[in-house]
C-alpha atoms as a PDB file:
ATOM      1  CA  UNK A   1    -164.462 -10.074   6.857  1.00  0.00           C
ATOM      2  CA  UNK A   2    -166.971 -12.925   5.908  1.00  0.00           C
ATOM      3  CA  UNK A   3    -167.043 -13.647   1.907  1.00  0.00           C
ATOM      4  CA  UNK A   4    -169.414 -15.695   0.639  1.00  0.00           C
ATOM      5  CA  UNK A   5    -167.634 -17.407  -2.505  1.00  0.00           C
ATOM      6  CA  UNK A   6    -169.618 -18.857  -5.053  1.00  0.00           C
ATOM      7  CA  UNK A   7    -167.753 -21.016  -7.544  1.00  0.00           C
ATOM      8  CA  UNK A   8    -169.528 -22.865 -10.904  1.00  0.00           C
ATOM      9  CA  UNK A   9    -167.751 -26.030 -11.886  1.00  0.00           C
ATOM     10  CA  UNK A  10    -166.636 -25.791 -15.634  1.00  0.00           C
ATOM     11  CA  UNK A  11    -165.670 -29.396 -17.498  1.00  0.00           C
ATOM     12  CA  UNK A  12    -164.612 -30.749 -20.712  1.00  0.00           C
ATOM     13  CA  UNK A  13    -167.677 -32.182 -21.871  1.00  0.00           C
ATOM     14  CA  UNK A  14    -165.234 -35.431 -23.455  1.00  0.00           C
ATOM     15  CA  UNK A  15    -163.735 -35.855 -19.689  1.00  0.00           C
ATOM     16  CA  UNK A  16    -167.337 -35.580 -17.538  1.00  0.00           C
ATOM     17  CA  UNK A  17    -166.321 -39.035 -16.163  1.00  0.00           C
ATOM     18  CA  UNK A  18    -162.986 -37.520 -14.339  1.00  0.00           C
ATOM     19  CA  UNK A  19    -165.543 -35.791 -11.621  1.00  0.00           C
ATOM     20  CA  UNK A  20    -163.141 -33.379  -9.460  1.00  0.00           C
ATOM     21  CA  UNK A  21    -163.562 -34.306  -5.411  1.00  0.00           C
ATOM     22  CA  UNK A  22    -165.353 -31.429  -3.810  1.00  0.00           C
ATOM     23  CA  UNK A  23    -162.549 -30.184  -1.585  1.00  0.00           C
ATOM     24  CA  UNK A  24    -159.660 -30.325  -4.741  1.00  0.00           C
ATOM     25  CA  UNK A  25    -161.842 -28.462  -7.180  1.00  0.00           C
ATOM     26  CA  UNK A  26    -162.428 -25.695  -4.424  1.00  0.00           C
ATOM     27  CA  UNK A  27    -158.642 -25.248  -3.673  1.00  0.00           C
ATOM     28  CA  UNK A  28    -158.130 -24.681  -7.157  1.00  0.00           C
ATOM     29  CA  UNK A  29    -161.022 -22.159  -7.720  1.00  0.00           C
ATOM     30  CA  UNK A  30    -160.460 -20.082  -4.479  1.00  0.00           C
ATOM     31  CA  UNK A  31    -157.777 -17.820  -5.713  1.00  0.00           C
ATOM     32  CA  UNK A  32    -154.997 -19.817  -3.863  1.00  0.00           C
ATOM     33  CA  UNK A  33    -156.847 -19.083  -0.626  1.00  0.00           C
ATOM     34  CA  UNK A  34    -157.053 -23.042   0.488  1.00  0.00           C
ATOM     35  CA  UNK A  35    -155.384 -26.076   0.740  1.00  0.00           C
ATOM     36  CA  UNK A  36    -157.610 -29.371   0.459  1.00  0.00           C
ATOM     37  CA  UNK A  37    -156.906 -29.617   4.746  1.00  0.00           C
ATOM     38  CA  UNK A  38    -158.276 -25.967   5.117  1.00  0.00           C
ATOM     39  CA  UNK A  39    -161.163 -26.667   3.247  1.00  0.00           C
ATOM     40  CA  UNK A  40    -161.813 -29.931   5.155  1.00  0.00           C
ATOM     41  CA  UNK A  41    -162.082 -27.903   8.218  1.00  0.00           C
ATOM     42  CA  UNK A  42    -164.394 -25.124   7.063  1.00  0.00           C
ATOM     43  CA  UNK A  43    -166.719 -28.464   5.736  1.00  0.00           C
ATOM     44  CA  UNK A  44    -166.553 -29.743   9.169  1.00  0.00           C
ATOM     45  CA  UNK A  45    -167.517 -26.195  10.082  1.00  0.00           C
ATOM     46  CA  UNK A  46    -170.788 -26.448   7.976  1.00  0.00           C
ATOM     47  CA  UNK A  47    -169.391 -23.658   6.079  1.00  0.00           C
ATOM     48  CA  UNK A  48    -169.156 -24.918   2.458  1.00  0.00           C
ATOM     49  CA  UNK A  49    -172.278 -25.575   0.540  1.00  0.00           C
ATOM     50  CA  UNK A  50    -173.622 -27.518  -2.694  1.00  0.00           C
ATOM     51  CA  UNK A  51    -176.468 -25.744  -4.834  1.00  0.00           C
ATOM     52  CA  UNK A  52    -177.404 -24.741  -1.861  1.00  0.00           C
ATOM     53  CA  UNK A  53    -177.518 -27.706   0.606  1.00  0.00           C
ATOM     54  CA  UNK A  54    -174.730 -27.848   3.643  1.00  0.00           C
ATOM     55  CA  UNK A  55    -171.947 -30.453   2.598  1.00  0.00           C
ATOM     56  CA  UNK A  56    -170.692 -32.796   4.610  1.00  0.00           C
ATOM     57  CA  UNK A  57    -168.044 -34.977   2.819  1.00  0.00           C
ATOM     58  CA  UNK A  58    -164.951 -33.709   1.594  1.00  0.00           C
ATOM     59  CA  UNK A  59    -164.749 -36.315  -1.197  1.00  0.00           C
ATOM     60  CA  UNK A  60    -168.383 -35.790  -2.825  1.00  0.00           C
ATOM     61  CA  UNK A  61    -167.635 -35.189  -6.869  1.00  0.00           C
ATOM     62  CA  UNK A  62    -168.775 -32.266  -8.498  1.00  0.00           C
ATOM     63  CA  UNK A  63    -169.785 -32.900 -11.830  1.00  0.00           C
ATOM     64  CA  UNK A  64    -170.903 -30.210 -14.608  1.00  0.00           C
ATOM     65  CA  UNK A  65    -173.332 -27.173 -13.103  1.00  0.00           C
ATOM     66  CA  UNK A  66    -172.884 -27.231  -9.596  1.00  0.00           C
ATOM     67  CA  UNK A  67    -172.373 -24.309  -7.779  1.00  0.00           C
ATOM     68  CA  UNK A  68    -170.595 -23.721  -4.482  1.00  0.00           C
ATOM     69  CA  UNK A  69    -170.427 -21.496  -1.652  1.00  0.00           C
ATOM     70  CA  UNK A  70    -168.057 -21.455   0.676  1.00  0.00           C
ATOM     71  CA  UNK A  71    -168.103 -19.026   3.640  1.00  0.00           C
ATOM     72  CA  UNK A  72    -164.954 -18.062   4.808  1.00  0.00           C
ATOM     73  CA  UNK A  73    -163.142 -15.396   6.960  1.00  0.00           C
ATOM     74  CA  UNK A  74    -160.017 -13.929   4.547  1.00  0.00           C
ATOM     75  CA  UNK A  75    -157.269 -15.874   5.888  1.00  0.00           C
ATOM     76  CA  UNK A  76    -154.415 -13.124   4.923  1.00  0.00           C
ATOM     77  CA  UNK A  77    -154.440  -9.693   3.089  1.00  0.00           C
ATOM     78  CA  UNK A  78    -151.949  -9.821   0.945  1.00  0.00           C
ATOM     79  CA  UNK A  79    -150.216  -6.757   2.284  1.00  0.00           C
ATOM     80  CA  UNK A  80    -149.695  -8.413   5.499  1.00  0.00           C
ATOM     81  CA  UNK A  81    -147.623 -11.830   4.291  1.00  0.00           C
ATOM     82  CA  UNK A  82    -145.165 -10.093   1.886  1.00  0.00           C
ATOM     83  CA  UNK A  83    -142.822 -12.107  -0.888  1.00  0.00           C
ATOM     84  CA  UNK A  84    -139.526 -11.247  -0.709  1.00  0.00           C
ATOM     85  CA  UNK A  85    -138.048 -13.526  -3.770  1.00  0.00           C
ATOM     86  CA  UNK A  86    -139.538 -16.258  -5.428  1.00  0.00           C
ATOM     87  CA  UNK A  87    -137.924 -19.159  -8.301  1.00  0.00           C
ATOM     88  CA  UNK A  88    -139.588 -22.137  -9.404  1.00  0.00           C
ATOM     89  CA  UNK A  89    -138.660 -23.562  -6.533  1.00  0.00           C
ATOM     90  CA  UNK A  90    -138.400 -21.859  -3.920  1.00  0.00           C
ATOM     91  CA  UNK A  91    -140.286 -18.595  -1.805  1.00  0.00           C
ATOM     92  CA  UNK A  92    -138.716 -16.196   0.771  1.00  0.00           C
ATOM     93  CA  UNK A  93    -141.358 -14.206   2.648  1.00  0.00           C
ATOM     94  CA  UNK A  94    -141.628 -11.737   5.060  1.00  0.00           C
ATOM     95  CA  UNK A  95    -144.238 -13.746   7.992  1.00  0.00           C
ATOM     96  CA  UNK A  96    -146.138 -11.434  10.096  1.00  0.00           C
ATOM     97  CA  UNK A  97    -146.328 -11.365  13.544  1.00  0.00           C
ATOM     98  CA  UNK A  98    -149.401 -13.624  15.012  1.00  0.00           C
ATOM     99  CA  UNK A  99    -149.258 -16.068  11.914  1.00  0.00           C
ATOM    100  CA  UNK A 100    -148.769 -19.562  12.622  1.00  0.00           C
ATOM    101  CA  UNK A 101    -145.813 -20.996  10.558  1.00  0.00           C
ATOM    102  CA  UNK A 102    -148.170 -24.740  10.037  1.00  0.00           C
ATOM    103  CA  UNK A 103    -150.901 -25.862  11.958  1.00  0.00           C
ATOM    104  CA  UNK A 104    -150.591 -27.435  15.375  1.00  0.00           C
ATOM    105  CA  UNK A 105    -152.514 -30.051  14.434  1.00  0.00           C
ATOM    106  CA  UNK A 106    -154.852 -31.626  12.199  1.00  0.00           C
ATOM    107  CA  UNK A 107    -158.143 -29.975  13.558  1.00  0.00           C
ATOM    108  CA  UNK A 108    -157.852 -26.251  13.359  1.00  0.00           C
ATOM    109  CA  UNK A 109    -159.477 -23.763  11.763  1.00  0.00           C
ATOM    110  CA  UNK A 110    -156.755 -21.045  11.651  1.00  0.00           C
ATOM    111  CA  UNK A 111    -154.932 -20.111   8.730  1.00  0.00           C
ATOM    112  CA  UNK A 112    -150.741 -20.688   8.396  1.00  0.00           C
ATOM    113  CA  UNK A 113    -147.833 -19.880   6.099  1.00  0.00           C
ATOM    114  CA  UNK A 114    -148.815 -23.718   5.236  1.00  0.00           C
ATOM    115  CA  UNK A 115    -152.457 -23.247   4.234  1.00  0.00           C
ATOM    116  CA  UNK A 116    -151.218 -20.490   2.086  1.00  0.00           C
ATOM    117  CA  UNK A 117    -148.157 -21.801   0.464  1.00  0.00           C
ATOM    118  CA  UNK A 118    -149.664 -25.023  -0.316  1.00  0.00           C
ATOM    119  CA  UNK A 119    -151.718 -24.262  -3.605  1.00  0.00           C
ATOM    120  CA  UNK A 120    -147.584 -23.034  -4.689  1.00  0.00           C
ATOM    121  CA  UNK A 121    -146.401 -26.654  -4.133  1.00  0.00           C
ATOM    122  CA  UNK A 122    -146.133 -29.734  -6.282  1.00  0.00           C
ATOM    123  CA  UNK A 123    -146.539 -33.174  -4.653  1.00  0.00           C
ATOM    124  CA  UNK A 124    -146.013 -31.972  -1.071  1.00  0.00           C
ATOM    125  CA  UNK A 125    -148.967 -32.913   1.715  1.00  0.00           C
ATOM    126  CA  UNK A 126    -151.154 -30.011   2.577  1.00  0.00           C
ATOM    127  CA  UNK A 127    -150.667 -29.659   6.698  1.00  0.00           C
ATOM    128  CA  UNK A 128    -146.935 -28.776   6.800  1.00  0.00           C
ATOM    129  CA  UNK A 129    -146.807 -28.070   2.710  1.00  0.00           C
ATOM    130  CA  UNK A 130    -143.185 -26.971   1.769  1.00  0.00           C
ATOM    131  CA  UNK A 131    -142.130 -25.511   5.262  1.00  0.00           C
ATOM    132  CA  UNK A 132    -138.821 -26.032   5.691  1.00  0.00           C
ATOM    133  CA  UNK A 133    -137.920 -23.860   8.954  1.00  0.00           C
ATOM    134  CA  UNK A 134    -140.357 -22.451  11.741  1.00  0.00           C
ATOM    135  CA  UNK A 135    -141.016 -19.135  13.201  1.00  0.00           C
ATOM    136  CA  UNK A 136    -143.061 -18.787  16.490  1.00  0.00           C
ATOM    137  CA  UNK A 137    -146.283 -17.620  16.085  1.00  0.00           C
ATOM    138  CA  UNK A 138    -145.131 -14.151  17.620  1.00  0.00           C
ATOM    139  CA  UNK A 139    -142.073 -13.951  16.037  1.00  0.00           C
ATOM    140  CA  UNK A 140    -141.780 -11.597  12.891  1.00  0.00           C
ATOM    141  CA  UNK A 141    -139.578 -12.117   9.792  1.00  0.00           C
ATOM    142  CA  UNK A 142    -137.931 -13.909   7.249  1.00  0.00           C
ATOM    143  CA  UNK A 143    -139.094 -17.751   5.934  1.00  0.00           C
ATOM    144  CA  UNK A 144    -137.657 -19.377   2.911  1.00  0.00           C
ATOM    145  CA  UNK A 145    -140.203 -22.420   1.788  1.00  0.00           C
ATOM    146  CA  UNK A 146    -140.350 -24.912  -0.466  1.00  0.00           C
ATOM    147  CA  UNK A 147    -142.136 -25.461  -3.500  1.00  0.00           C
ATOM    148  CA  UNK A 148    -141.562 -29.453  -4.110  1.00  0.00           C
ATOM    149  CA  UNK A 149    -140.123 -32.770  -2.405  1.00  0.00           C
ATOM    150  CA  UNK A 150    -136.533 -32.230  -3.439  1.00  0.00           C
ATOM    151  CA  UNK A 151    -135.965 -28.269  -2.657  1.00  0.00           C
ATOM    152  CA  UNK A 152    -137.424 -29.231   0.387  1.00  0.00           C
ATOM    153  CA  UNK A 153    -134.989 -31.782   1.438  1.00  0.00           C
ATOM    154  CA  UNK A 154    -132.093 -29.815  -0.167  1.00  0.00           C
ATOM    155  CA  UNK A 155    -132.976 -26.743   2.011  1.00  0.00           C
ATOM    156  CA  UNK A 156    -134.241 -28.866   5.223  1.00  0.00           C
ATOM    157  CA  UNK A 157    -130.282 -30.833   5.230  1.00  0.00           C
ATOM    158  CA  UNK A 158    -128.871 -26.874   5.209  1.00  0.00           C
ATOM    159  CA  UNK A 159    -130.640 -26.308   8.691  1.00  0.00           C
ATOM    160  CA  UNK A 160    -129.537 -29.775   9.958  1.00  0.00           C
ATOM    161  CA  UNK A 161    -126.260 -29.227   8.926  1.00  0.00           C
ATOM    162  CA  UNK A 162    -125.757 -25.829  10.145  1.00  0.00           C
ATOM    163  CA  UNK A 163    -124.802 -23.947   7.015  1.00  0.00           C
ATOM    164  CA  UNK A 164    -127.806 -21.888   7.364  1.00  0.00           C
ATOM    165  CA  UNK A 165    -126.898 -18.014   9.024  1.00  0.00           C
ATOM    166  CA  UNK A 166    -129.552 -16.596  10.855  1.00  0.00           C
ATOM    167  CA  UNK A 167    -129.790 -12.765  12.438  1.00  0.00           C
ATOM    168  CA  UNK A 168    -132.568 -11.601  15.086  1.00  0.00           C
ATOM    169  CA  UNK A 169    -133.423  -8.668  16.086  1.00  0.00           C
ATOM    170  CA  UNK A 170    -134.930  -8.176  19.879  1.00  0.00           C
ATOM    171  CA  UNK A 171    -135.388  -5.498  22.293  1.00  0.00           C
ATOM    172  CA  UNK A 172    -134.633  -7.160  25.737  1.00  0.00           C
ATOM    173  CA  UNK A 173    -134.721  -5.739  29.359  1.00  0.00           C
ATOM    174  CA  UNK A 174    -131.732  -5.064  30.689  1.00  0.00           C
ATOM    175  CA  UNK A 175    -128.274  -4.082  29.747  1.00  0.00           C
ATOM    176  CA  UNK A 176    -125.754  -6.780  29.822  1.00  0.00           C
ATOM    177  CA  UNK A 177    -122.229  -5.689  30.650  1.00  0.00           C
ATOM    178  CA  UNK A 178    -119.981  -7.151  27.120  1.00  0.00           C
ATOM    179  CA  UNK A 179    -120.975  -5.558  24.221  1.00  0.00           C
ATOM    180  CA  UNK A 180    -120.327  -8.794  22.259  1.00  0.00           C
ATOM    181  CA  UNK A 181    -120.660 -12.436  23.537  1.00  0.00           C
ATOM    182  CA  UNK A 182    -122.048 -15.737  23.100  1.00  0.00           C
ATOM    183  CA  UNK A 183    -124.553 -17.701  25.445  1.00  0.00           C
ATOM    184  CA  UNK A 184    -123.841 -21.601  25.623  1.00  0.00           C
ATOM    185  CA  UNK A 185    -126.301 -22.680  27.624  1.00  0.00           C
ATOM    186  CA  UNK A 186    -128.509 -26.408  26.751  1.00  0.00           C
ATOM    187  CA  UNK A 187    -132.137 -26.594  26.976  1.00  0.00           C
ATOM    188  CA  UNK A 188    -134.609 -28.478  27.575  1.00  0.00           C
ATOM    189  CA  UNK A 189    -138.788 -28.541  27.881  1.00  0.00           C
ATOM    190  CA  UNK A 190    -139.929 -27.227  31.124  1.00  0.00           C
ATOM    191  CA  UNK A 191    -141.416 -30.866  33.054  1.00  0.00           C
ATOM    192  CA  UNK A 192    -144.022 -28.321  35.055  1.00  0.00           C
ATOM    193  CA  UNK A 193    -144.916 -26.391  32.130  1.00  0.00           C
ATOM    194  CA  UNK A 194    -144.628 -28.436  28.690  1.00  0.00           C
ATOM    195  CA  UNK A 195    -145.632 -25.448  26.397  1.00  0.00           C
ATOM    196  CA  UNK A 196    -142.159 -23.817  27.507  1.00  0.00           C
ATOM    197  CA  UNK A 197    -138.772 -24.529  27.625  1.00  0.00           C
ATOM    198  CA  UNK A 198    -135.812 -23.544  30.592  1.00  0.00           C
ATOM    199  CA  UNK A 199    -131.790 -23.841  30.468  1.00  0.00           C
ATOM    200  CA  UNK A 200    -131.099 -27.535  32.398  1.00  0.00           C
ATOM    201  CA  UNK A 201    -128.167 -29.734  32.175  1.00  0.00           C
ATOM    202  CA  UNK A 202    -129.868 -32.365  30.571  1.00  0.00           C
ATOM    203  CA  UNK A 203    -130.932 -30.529  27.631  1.00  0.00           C
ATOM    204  CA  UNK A 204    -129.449 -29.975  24.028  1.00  0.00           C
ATOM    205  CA  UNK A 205    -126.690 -27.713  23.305  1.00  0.00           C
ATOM    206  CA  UNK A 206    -127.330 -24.569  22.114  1.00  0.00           C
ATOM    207  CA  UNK A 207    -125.623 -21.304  21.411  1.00  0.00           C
ATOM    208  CA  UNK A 208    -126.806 -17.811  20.535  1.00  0.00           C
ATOM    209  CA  UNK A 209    -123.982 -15.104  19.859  1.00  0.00           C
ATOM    210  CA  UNK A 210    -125.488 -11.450  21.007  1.00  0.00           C
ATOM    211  CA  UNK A 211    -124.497  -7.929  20.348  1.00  0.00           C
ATOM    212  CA  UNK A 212    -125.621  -5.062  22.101  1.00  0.00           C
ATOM    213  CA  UNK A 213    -126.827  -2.078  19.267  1.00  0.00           C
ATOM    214  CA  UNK A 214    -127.899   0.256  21.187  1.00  0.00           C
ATOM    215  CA  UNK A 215    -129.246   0.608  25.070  1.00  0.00           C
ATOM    216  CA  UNK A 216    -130.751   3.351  26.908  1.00  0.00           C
ATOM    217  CA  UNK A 217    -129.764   2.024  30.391  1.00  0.00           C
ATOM    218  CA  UNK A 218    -132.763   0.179  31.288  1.00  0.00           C
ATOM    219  CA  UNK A 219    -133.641  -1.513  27.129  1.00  0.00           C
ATOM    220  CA  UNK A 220    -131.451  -2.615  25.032  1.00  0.00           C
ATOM    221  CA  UNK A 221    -131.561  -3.691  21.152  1.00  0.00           C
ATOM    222  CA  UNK A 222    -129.691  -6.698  20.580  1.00  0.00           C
ATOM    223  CA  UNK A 223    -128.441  -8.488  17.556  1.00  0.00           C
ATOM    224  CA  UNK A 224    -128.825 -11.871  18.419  1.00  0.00           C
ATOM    225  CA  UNK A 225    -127.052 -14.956  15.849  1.00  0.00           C
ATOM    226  CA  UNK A 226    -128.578 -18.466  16.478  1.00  0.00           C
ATOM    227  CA  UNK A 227    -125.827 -21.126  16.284  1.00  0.00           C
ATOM    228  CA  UNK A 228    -128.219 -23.711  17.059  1.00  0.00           C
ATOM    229  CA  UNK A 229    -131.804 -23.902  16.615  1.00  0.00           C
ATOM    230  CA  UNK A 230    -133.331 -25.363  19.280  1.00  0.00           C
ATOM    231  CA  UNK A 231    -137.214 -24.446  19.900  1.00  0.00           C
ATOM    232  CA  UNK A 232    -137.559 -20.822  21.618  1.00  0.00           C
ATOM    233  CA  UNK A 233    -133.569 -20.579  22.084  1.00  0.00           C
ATOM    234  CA  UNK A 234    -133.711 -16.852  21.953  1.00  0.00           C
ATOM    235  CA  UNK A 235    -136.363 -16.319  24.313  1.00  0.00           C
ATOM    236  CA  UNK A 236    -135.079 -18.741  26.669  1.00  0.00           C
ATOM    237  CA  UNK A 237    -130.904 -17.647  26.740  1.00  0.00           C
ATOM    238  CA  UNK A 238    -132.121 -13.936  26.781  1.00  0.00           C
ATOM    239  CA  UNK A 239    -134.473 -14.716  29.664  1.00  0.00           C
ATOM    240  CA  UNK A 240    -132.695 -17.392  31.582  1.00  0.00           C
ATOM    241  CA  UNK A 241    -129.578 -14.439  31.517  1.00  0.00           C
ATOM    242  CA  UNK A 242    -131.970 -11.887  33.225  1.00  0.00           C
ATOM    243  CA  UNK A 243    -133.309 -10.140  29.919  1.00  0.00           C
ATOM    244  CA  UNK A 244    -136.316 -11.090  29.196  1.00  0.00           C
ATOM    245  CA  UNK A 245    -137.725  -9.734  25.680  1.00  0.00           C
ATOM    246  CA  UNK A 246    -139.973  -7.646  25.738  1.00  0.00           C
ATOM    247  CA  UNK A 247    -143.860  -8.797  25.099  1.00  0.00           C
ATOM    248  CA  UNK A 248    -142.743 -12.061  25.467  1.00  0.00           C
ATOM    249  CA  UNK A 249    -145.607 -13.484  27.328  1.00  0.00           C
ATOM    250  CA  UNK A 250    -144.011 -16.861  28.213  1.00  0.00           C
ATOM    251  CA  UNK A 251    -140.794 -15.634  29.857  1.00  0.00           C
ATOM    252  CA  UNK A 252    -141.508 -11.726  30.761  1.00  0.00           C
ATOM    253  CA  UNK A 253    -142.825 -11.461  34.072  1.00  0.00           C
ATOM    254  CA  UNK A 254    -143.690  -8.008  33.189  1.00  0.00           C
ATOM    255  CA  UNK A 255    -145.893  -9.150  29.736  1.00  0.00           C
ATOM    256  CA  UNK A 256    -148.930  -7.203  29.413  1.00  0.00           C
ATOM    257  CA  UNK A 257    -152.388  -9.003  27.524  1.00  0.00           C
ATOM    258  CA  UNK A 258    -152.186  -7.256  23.828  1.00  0.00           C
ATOM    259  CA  UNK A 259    -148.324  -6.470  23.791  1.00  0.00           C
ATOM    260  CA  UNK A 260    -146.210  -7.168  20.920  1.00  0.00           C
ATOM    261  CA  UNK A 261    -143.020  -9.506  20.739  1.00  0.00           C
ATOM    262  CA  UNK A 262    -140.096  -7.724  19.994  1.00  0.00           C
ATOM    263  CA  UNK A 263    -138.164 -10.280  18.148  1.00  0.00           C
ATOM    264  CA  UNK A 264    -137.578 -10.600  14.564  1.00  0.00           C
ATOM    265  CA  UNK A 265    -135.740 -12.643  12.286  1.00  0.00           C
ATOM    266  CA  UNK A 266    -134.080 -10.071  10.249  1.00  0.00           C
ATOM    267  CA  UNK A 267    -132.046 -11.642   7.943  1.00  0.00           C
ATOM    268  CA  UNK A 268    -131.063 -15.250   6.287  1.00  0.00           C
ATOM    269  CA  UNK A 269    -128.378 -16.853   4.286  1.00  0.00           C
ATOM    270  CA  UNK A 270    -128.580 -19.460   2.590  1.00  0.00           C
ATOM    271  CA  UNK A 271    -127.973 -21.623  -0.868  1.00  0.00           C
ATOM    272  CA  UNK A 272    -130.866 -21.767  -3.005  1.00  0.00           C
ATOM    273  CA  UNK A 273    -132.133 -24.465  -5.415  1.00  0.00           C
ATOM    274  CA  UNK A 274    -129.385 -23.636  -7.760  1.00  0.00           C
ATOM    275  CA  UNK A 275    -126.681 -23.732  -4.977  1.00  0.00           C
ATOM    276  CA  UNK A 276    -125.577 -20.689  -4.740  1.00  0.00           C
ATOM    277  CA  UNK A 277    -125.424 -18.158  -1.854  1.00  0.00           C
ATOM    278  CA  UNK A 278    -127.982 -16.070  -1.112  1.00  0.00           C
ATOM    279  CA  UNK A 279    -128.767 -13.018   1.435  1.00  0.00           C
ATOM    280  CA  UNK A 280    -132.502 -12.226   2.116  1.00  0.00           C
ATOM    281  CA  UNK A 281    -133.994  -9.654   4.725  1.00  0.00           C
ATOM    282  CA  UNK A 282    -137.040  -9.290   6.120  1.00  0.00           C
ATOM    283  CA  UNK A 283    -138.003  -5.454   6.757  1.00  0.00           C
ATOM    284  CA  UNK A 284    -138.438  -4.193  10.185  1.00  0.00           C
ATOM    285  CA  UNK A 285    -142.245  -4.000  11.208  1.00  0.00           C
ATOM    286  CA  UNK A 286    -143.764  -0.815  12.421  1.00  0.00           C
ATOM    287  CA  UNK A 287    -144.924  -1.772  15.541  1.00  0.00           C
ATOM    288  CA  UNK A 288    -140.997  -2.622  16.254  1.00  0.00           C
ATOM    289  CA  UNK A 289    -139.365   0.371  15.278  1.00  0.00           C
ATOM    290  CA  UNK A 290    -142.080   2.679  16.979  1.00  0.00           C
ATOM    291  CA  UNK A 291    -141.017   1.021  20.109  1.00  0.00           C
ATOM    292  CA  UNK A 292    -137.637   1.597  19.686  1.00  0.00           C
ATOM    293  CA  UNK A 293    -138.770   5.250  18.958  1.00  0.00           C
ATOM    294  CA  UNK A 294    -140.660   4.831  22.209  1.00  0.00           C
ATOM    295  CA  UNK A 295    -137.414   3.894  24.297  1.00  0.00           C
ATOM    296  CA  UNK A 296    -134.990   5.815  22.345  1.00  0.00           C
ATOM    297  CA  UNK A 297    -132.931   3.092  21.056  1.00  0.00           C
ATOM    298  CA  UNK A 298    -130.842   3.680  18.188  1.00  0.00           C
ATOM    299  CA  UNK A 299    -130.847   1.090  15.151  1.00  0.00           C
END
């Protein structure tokens, strides 16, 4: 859906001399849509204009009776990125499922939970805002963020420290034969193939605790607990174990172009600004529990 947004600049008439740089005064006039790096990139795009003419420069001042327009693709419906709590301080959402958690770089022109949380932040930069924990871009489920500096670091020292619980859901291939168990197994990035990562000696620790739910012989829905949190640690002890989850299109031989993922981080304790314990859970998509309808697993 293109929107073409146009946006006339309104100024104290004693303050004219504290002109607004073009990209701030757009974040703030854009209905949260943008941070000032998002709407660097749609400048760069040629897709931001001033009365009229095709801007540029980022940092051009707007002063009193300019009018922009800024062409833009709707970066998130609301019903898709869903709040789940939210303090002065702190936000627990519900990410969707092909949503970047921050951008991969400087240069892109896709939106993240970054880009949107941003404009919700005080005196934190605009690329990786107040993200304080990552999901992959497939993965589905709960994100607490932060809204300044010091929640940020507070929340940030929970995950380094360990204190932070974290529950999966997946549907894998396979049955494994313990109902309950825990995979210690360290990993490392793949030398051949950087984008993915493979169990090696020389890698970093890492343990995931599993328990089987429910299994149909072939599928089974697994309850997986993260003791570590070492980049694509589920995906890699599930596959490197002979279960590889399904739609994951790095480590399932069998992927297919347009499947889903079936992981998601269900659930998250943690302490919140105020230091005390909290439980927040992310609901179960659609597309996950029709697939468990599909196999006839049980959760």
């Amino acid at each position: 859906m293109k929107i073409v947004k146009e946006i006339a600049t309104e100024f104290d008439t004693e303050a004219d001399t504290k002109l607004e740089r073009l990209d701030t005064f757009i974040a703030q006039n854009c209905e949260g849509k943008f941070s000032r790096s998002s709407i660097g990139k749609l400048i760069s795009q040629g897709r931001v204009k001033l009365n009229g003419e095709v801007v540029s420069s980022k940092s051009i001042k707007v002063k009193p009776g300019d009018v922009m327009e800024v062409d833009y693709e709707d970066p998130l419906p609301s019903e898709d990125l869903k709040i789940l709590f939210e303090s002065d301080n702190e936000i627990v959402i519900s990410k969707p499922a092909g949503m970047l958690s921050h951008a991969k770089g400087p240069i892109s022109g896709e939106v993240s939970v970054a880009d949107w949380l941003y404009p919700r932040t005080t005196d934190l930069d605009a690329q990786r805002s107040g993200i304080v924990h990552r999901l992959d871009r497939a993965t589905s489920g709960v994100m607490i963020l932060a809204k300044n500096p010091k929640v940020k670091s507070w929340l940030m020292k929970q995950f380094s420290d360990r204190n932070v619980h974290k529950k999966y859901l997946a549907i894998i291939n396979g049955k494994p034969d313990l109902e309950k168990f825990k995979v210690d197994m360290p990993i490392g990035r793949n030398p051949k193939k950087l984008t993915t990562f493979y169990v090696t000696d020389s890698g970093r620790e890492a343990q995931t605790e599993v328990e089987v739910l429910s299994t149909n012989g072939e599928q089974s829905l697994v309850l997986l607990t993260p003791k570590t949190g070492r980049t694509h640690q589920l995906r890699v002890h599930m596959w490197a174990n002979g279960w590889p989850i399904l739609g994951d299109p790095f480590y399932n031989s069998d992927f297919k172009d347009g499947e889903d993922l079936m992981l998601h981080a269900l659930s998250l304790t943690i302490q919140d600004s105020n230091k005390e314990w909290r439980d927040f859970e992310a609901p179960v998509p659609d597309y996950f529990l029709d697939e468990l309808s599909r196999l006839g697993l049980k959760y």
